[in-house]
PDB file of N, CA and C in Angstrom:
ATOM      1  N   UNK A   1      -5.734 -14.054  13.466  1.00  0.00           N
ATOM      2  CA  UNK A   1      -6.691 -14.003  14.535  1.00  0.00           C
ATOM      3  C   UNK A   1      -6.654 -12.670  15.265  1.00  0.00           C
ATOM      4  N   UNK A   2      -5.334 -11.978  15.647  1.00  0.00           N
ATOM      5  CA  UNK A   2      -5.546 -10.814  15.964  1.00  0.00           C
ATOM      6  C   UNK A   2      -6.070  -9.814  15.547  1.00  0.00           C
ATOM      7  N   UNK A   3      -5.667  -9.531  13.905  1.00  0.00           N
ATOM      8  CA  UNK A   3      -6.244  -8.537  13.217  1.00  0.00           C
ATOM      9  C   UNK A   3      -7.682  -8.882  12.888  1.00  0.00           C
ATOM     10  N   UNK A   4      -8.441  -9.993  13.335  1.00  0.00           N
ATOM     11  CA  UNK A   4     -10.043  -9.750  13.182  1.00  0.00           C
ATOM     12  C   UNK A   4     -10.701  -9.758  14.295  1.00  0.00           C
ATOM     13  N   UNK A   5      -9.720 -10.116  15.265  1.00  0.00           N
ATOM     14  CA  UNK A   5     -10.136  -9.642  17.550  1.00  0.00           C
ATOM     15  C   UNK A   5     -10.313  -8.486  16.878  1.00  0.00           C
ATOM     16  N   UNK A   6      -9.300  -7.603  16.923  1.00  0.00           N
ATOM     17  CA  UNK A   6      -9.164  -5.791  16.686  1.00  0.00           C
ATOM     18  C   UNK A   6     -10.650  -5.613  16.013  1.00  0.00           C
ATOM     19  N   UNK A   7     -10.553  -6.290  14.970  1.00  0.00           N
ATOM     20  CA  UNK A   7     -11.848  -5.546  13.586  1.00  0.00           C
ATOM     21  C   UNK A   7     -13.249  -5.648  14.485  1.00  0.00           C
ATOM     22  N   UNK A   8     -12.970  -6.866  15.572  1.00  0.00           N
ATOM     23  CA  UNK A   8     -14.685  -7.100  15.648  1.00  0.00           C
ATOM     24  C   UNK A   8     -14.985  -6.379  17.086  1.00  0.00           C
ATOM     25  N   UNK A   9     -13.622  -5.877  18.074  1.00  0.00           N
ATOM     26  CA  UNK A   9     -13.609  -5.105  18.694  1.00  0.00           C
ATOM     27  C   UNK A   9     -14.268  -3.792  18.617  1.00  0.00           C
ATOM     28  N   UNK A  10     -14.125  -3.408  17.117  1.00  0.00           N
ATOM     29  CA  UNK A  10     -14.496  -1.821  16.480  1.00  0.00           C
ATOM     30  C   UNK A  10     -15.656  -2.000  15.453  1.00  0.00           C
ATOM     31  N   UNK A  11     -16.277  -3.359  15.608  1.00  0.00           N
ATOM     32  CA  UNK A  11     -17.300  -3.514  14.712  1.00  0.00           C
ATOM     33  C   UNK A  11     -18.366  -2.402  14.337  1.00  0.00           C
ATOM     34  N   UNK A  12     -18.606  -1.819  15.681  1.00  0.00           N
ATOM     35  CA  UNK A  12     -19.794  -0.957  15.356  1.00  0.00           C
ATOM     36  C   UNK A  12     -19.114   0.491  15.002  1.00  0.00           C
ATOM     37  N   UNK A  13     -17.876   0.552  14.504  1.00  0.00           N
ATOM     38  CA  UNK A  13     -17.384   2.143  14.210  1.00  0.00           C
ATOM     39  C   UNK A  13     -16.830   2.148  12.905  1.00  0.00           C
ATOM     40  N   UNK A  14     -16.907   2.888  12.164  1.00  0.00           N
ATOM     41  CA  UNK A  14     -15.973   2.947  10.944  1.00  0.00           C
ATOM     42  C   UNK A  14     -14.318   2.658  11.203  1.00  0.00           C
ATOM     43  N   UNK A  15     -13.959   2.000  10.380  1.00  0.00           N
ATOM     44  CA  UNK A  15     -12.377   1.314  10.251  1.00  0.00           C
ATOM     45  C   UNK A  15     -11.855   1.271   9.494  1.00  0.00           C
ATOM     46  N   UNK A  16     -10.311   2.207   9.316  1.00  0.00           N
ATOM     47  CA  UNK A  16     -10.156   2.013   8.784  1.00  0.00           C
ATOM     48  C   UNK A  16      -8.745   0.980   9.020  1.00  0.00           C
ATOM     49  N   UNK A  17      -8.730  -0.272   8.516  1.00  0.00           N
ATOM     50  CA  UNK A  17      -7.211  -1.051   8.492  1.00  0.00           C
ATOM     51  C   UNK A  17      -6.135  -1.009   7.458  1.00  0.00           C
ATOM     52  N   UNK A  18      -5.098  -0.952   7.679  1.00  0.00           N
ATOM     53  CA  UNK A  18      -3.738  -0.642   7.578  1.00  0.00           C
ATOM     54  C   UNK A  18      -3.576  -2.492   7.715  1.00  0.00           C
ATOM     55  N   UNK A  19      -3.344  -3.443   6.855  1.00  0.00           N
ATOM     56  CA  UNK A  19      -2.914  -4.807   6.767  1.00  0.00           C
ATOM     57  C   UNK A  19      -1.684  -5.310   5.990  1.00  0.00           C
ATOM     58  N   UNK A  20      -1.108  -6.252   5.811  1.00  0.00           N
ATOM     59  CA  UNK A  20      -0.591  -6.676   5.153  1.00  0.00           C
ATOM     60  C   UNK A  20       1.021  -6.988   5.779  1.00  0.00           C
ATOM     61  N   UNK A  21       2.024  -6.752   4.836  1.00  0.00           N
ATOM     62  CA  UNK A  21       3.424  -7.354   5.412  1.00  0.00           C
ATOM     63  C   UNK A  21       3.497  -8.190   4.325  1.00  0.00           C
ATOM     64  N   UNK A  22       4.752  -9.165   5.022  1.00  0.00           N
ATOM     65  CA  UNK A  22       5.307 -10.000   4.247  1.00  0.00           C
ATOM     66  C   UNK A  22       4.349 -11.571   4.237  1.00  0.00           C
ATOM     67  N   UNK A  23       4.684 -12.057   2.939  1.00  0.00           N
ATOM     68  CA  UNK A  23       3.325 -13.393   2.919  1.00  0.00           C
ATOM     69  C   UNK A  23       4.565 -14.657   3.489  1.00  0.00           C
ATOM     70  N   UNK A  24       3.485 -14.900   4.848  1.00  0.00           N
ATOM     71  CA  UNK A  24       4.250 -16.156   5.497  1.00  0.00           C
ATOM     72  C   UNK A  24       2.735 -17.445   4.703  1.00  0.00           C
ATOM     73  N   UNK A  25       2.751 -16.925   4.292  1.00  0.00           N
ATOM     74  CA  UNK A  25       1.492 -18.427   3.591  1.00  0.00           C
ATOM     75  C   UNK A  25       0.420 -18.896   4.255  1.00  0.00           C
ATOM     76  N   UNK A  26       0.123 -17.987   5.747  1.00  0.00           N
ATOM     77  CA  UNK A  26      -1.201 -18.351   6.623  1.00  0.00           C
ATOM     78  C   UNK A  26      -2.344 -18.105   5.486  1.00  0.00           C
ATOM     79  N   UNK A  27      -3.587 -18.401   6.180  1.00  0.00           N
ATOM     80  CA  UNK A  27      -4.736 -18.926   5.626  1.00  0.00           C
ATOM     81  C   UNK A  27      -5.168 -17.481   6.232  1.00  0.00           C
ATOM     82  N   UNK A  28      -5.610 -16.471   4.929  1.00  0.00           N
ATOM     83  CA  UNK A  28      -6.426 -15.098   5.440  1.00  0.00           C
ATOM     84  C   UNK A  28      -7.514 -15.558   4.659  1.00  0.00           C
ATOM     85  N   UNK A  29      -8.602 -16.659   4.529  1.00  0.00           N
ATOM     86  CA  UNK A  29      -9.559 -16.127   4.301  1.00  0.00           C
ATOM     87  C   UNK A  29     -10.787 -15.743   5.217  1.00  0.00           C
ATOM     88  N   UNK A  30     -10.677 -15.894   6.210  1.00  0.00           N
ATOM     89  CA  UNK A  30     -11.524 -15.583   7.352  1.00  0.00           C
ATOM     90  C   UNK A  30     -11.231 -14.080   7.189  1.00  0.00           C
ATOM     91  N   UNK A  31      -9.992 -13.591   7.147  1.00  0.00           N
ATOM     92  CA  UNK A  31     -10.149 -12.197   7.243  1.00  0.00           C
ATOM     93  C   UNK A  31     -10.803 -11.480   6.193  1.00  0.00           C
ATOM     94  N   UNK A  32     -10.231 -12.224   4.587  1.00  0.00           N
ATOM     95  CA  UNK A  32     -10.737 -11.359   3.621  1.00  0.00           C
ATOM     96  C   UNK A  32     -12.100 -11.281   3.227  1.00  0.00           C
ATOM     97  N   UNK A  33     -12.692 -12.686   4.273  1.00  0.00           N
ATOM     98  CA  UNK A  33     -14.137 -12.251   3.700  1.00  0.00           C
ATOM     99  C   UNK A  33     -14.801 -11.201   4.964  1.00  0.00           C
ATOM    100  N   UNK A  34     -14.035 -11.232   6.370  1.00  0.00           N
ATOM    101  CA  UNK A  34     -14.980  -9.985   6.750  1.00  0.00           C
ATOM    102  C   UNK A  34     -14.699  -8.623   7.029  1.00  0.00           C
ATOM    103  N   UNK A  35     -13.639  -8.408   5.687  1.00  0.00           N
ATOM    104  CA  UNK A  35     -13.213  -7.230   5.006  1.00  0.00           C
ATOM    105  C   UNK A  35     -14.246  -6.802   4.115  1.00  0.00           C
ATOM    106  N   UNK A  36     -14.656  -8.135   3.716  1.00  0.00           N
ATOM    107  CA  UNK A  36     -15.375  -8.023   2.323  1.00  0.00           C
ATOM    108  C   UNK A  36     -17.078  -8.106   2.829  1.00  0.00           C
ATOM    109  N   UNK A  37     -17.179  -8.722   3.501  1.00  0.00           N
ATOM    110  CA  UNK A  37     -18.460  -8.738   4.491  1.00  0.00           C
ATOM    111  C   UNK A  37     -19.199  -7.049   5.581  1.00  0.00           C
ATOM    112  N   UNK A  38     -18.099  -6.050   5.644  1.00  0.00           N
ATOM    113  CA  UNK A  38     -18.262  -5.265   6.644  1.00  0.00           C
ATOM    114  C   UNK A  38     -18.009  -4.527   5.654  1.00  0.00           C
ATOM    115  N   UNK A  39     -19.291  -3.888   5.065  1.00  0.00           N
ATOM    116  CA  UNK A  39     -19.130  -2.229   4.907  1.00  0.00           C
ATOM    117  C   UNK A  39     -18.202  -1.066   5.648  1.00  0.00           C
ATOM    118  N   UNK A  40     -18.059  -1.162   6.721  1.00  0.00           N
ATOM    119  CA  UNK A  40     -17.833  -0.294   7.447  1.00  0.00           C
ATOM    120  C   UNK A  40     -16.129  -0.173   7.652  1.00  0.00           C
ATOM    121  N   UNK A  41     -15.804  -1.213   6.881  1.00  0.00           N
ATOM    122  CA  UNK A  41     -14.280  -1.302   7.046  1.00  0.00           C
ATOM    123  C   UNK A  41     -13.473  -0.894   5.796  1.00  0.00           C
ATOM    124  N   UNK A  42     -12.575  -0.537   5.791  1.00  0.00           N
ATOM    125  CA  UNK A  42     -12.182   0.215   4.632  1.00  0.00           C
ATOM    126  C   UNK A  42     -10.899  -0.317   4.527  1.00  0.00           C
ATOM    127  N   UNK A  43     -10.083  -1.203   3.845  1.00  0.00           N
ATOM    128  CA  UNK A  43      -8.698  -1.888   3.560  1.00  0.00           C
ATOM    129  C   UNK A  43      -7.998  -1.251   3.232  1.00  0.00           C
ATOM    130  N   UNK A  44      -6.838  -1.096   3.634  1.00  0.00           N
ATOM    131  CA  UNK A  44      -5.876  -0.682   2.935  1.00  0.00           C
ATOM    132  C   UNK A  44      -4.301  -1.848   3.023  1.00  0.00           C
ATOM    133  N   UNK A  45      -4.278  -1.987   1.589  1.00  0.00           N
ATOM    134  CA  UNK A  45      -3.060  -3.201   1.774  1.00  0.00           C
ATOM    135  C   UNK A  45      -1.462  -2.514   1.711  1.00  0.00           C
ATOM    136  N   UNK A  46      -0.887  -3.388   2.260  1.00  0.00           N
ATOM    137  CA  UNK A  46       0.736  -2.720   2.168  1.00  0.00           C
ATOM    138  C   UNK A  46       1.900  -4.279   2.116  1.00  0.00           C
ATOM    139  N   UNK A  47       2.568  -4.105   1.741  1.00  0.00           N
ATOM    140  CA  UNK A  47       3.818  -5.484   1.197  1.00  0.00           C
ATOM    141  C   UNK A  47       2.977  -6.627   0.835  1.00  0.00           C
ATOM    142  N   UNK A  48       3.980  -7.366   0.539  1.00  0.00           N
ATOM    143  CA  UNK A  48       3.464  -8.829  -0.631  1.00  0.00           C
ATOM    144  C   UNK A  48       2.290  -9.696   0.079  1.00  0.00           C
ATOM    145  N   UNK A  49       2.000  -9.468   1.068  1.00  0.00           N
ATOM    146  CA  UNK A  49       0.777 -10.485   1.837  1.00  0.00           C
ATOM    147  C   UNK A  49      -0.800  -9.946   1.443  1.00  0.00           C
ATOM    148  N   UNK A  50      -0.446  -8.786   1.020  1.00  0.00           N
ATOM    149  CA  UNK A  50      -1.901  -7.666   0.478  1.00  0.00           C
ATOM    150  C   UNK A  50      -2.167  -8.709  -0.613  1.00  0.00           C
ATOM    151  N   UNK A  51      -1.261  -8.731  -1.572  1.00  0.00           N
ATOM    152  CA  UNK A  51      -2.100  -9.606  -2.719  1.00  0.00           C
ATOM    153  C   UNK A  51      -2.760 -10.289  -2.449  1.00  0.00           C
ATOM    154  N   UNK A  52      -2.738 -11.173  -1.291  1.00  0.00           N
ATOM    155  CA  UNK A  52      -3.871 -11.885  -1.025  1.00  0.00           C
ATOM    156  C   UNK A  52      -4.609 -11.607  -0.357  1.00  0.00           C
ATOM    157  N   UNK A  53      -4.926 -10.749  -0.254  1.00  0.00           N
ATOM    158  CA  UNK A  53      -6.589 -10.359   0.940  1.00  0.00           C
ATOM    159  C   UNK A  53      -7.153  -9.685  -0.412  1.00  0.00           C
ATOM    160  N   UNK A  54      -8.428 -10.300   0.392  1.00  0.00           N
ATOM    161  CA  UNK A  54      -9.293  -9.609  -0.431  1.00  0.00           C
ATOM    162  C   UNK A  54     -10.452  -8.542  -0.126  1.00  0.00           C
ATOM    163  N   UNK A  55     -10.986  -7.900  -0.568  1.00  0.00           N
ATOM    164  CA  UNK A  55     -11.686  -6.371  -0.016  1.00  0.00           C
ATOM    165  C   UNK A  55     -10.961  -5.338  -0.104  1.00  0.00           C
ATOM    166  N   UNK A  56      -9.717  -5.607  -0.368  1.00  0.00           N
ATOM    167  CA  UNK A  56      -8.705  -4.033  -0.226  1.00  0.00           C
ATOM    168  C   UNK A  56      -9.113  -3.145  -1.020  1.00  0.00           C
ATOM    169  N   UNK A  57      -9.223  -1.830  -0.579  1.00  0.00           N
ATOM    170  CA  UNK A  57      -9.826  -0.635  -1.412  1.00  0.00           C
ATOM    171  C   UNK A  57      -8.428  -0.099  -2.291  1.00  0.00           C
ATOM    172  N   UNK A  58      -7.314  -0.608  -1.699  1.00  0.00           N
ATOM    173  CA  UNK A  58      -6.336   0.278  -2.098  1.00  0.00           C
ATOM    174  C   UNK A  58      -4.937  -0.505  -1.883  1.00  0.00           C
ATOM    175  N   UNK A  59      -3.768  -1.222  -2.693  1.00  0.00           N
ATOM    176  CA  UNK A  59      -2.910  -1.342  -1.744  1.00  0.00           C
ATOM    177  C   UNK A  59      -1.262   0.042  -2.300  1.00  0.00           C
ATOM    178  N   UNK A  60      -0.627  -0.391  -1.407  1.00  0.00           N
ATOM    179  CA  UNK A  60       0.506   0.673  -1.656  1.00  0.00           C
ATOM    180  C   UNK A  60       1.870  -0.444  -1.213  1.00  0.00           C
ATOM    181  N   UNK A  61       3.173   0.004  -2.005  1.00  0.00           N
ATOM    182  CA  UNK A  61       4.527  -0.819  -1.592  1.00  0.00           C
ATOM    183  C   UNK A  61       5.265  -0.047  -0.073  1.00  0.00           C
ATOM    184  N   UNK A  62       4.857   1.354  -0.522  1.00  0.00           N
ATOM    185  CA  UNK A  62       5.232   1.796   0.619  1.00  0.00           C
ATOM    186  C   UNK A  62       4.651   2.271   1.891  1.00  0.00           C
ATOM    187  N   UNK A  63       5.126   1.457   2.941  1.00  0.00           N
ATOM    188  CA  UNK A  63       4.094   1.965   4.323  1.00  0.00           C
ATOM    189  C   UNK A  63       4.008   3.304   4.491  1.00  0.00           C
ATOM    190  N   UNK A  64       4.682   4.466   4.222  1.00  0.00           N
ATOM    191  CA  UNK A  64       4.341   5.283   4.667  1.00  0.00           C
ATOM    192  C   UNK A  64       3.495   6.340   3.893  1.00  0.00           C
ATOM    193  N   UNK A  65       3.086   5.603   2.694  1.00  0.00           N
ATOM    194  CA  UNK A  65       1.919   6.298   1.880  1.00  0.00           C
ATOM    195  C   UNK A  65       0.414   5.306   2.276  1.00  0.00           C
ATOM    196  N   UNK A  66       0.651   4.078   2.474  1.00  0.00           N
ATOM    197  CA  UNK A  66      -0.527   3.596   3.236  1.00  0.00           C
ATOM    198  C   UNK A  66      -1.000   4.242   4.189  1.00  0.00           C
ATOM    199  N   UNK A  67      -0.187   4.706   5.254  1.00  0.00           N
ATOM    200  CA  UNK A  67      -0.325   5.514   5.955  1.00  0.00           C
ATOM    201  C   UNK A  67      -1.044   6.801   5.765  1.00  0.00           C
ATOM    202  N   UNK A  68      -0.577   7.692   5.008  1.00  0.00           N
ATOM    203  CA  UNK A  68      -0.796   8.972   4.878  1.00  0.00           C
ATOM    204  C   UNK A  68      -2.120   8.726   3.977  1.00  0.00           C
ATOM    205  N   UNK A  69      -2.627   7.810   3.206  1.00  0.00           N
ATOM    206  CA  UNK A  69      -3.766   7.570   2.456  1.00  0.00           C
ATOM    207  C   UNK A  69      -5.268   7.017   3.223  1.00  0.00           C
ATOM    208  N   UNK A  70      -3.962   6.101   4.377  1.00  0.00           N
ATOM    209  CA  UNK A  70      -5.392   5.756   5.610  1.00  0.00           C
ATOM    210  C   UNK A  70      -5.445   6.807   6.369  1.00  0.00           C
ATOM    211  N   UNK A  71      -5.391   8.045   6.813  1.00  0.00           N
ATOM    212  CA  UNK A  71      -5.323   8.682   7.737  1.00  0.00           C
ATOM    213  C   UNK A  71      -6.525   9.680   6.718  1.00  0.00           C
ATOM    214  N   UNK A  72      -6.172   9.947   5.268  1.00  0.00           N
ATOM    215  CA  UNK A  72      -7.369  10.432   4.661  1.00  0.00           C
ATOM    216  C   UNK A  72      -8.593  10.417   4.381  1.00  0.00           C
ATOM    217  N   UNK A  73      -8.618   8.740   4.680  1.00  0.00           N
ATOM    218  CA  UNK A  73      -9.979   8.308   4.262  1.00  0.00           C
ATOM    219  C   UNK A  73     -10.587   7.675   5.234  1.00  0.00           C
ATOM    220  N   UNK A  74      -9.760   8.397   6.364  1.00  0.00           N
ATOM    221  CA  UNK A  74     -10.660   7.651   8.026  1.00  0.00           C
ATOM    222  C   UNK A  74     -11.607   8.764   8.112  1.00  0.00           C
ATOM    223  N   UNK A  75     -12.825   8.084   8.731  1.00  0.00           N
ATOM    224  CA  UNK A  75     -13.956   9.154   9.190  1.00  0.00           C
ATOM    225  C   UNK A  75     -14.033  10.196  10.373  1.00  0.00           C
ATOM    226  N   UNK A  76     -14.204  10.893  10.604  1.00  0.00           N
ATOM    227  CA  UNK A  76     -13.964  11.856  11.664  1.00  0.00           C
ATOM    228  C   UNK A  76     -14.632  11.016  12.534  1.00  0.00           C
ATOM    229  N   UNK A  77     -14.166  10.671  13.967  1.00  0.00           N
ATOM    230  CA  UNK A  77     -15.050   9.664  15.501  1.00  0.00           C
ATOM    231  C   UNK A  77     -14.710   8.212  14.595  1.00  0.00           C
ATOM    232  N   UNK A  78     -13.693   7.689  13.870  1.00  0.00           N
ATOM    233  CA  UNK A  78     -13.311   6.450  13.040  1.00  0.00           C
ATOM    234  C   UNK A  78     -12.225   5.900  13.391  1.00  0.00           C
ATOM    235  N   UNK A  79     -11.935   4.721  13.301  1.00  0.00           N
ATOM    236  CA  UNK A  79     -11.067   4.394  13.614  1.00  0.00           C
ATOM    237  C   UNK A  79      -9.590   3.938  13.227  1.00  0.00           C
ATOM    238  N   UNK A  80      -8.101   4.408  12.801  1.00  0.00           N
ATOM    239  CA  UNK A  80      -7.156   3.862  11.823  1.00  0.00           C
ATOM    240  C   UNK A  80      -6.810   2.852  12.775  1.00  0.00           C
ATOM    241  N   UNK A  81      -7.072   2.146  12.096  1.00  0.00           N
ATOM    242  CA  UNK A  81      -6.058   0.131  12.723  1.00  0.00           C
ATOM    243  C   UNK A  81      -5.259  -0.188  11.542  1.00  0.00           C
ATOM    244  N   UNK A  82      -4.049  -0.129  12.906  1.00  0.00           N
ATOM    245  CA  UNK A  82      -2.545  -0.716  11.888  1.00  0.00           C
ATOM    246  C   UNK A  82      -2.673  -2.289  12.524  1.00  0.00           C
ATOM    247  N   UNK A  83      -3.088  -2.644  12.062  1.00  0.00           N
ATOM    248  CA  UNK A  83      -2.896  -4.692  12.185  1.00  0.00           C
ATOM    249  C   UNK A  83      -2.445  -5.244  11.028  1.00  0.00           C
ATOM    250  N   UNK A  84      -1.522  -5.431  10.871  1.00  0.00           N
ATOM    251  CA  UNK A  84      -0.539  -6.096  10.000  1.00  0.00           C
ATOM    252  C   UNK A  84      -1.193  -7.459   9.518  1.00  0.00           C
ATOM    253  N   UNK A  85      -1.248  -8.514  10.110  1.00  0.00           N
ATOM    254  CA  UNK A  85      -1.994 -10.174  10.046  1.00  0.00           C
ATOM    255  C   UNK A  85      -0.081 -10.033   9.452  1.00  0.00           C
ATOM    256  N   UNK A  86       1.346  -9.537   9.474  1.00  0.00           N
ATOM    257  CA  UNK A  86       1.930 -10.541   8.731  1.00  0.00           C
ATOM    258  C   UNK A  86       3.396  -9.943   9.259  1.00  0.00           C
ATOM    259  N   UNK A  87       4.540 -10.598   9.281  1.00  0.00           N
ATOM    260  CA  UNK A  87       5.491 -10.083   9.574  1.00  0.00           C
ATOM    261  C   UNK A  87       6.211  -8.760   8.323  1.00  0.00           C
ATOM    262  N   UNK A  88       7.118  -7.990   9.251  1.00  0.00           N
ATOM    263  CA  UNK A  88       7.249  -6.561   8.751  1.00  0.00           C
ATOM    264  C   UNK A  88       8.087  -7.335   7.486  1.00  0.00           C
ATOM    265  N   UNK A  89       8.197  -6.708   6.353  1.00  0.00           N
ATOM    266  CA  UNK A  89       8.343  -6.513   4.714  1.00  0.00           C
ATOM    267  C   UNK A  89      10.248  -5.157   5.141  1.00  0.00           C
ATOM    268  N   UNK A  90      10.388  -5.626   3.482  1.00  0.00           N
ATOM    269  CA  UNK A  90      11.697  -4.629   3.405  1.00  0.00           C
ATOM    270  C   UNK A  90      10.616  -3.427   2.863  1.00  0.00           C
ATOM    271  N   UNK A  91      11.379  -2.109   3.642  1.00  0.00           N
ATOM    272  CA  UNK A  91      12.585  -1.834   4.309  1.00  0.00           C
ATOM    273  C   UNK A  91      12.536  -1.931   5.436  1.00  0.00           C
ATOM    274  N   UNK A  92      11.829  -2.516   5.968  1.00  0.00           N
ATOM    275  CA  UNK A  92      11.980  -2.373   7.722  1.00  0.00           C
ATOM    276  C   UNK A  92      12.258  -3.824   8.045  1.00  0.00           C
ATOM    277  N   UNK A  93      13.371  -3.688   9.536  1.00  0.00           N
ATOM    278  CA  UNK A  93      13.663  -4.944  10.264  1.00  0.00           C
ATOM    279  C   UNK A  93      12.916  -6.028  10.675  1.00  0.00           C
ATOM    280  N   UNK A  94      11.674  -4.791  11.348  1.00  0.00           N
ATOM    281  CA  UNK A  94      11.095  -5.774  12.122  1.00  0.00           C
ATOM    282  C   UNK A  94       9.383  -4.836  12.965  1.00  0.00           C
ATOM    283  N   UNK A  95       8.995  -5.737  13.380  1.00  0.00           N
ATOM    284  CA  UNK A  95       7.373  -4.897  14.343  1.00  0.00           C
ATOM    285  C   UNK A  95       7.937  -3.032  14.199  1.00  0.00           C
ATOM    286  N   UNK A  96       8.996  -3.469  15.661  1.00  0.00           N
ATOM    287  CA  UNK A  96       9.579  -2.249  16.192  1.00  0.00           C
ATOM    288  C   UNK A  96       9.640  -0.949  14.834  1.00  0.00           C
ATOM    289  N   UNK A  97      10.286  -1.178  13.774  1.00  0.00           N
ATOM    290  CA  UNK A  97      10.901  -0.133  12.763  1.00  0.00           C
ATOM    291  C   UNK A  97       9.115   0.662  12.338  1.00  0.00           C
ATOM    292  N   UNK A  98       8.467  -0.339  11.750  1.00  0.00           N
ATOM    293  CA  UNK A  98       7.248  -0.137  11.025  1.00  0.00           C
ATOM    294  C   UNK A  98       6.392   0.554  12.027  1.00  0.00           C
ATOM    295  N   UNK A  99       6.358  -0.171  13.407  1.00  0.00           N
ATOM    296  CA  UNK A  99       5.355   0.329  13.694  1.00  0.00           C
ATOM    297  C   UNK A  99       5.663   1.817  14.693  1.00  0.00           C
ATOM    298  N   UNK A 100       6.633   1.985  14.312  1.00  0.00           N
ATOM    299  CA  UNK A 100       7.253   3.728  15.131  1.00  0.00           C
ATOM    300  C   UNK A 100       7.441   4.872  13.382  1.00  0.00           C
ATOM    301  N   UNK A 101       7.099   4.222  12.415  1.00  0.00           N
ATOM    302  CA  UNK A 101       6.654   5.150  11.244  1.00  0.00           C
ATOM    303  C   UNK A 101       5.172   5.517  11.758  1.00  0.00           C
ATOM    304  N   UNK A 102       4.156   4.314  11.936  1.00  0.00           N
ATOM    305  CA  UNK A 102       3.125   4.217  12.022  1.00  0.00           C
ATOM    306  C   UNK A 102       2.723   5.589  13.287  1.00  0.00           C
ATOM    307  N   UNK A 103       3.275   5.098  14.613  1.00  0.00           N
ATOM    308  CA  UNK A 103       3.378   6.549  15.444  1.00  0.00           C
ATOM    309  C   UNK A 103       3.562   7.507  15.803  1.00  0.00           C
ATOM    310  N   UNK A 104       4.970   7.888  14.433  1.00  0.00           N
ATOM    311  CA  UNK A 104       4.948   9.008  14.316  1.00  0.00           C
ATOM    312  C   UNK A 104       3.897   9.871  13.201  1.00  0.00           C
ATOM    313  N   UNK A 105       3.480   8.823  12.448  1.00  0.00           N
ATOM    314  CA  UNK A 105       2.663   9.749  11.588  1.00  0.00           C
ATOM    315  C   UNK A 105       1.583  10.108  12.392  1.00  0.00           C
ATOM    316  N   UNK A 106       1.120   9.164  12.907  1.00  0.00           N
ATOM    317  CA  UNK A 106      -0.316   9.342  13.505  1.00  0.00           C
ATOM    318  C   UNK A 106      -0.354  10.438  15.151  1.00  0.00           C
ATOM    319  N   UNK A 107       0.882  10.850  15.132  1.00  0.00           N
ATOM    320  CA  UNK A 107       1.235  11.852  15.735  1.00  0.00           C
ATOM    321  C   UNK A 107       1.518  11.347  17.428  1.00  0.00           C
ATOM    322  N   UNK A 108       1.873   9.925  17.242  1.00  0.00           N
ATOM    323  CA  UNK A 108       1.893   9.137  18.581  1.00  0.00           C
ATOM    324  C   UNK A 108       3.167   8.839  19.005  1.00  0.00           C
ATOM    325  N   UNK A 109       3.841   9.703  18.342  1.00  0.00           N
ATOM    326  CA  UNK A 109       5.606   9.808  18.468  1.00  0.00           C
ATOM    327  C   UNK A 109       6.595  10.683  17.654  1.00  0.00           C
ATOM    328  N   UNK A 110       7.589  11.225  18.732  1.00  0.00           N
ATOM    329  CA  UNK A 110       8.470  11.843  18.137  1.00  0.00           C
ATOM    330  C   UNK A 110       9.097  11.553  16.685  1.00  0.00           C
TER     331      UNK A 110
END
């Protein structure tokens, strides 16, 4: 539910999302169809919960090439959304680990 608040928050801008994590067995098809429904959104999957969404343009094992691949194919005035929909995947502990890769790439942390 959060990661499609976020999506429909940015409905009218290009998006690109950063999804996935570890598969706790929730029900993504609401998400994958308005991945798959919204042109304007651009998927990118990361750990074992990606296999199941569907629309992903791309997935990767490692977050920090998801990363560096969503940051390429965001539109200039676009938007990168890291919304997970899933708990953090090895190698990382937890929210905290993943999502301070996520800020430092995106230049939002030391």
């Amino acid at each position: 539910e959060a990661t499609l608040s976020a999506l429909q928050r940015f409905q009218n801008r290009a998006v690109t999302l950063i999804v996935g994590g570890n598969d706790r067995g929730q029900d993504i098809s609401r998400l994958s169809a308005w991945i798959e429904d919204h042109a304007s959104v651009t998927a990118i999957g990361c750990g074992p919960a990606a296999s199941r969404i569907a629309g992903l343009a791309e997935t990767y094992d490692d977050f920090a090439d998801a990363v560096t691949r969503a940051e390429a194919v965001t539109e200039k005035g676009g938007v990168l959304l890291f919304s997970p929909s899933a708990p953090s995947s090895a190698p990382y502990k937890n929210y905290k680990e993943r999502s301070a890769v996520f800020r430092r790439k995106a230049g939002l942390a030391p």
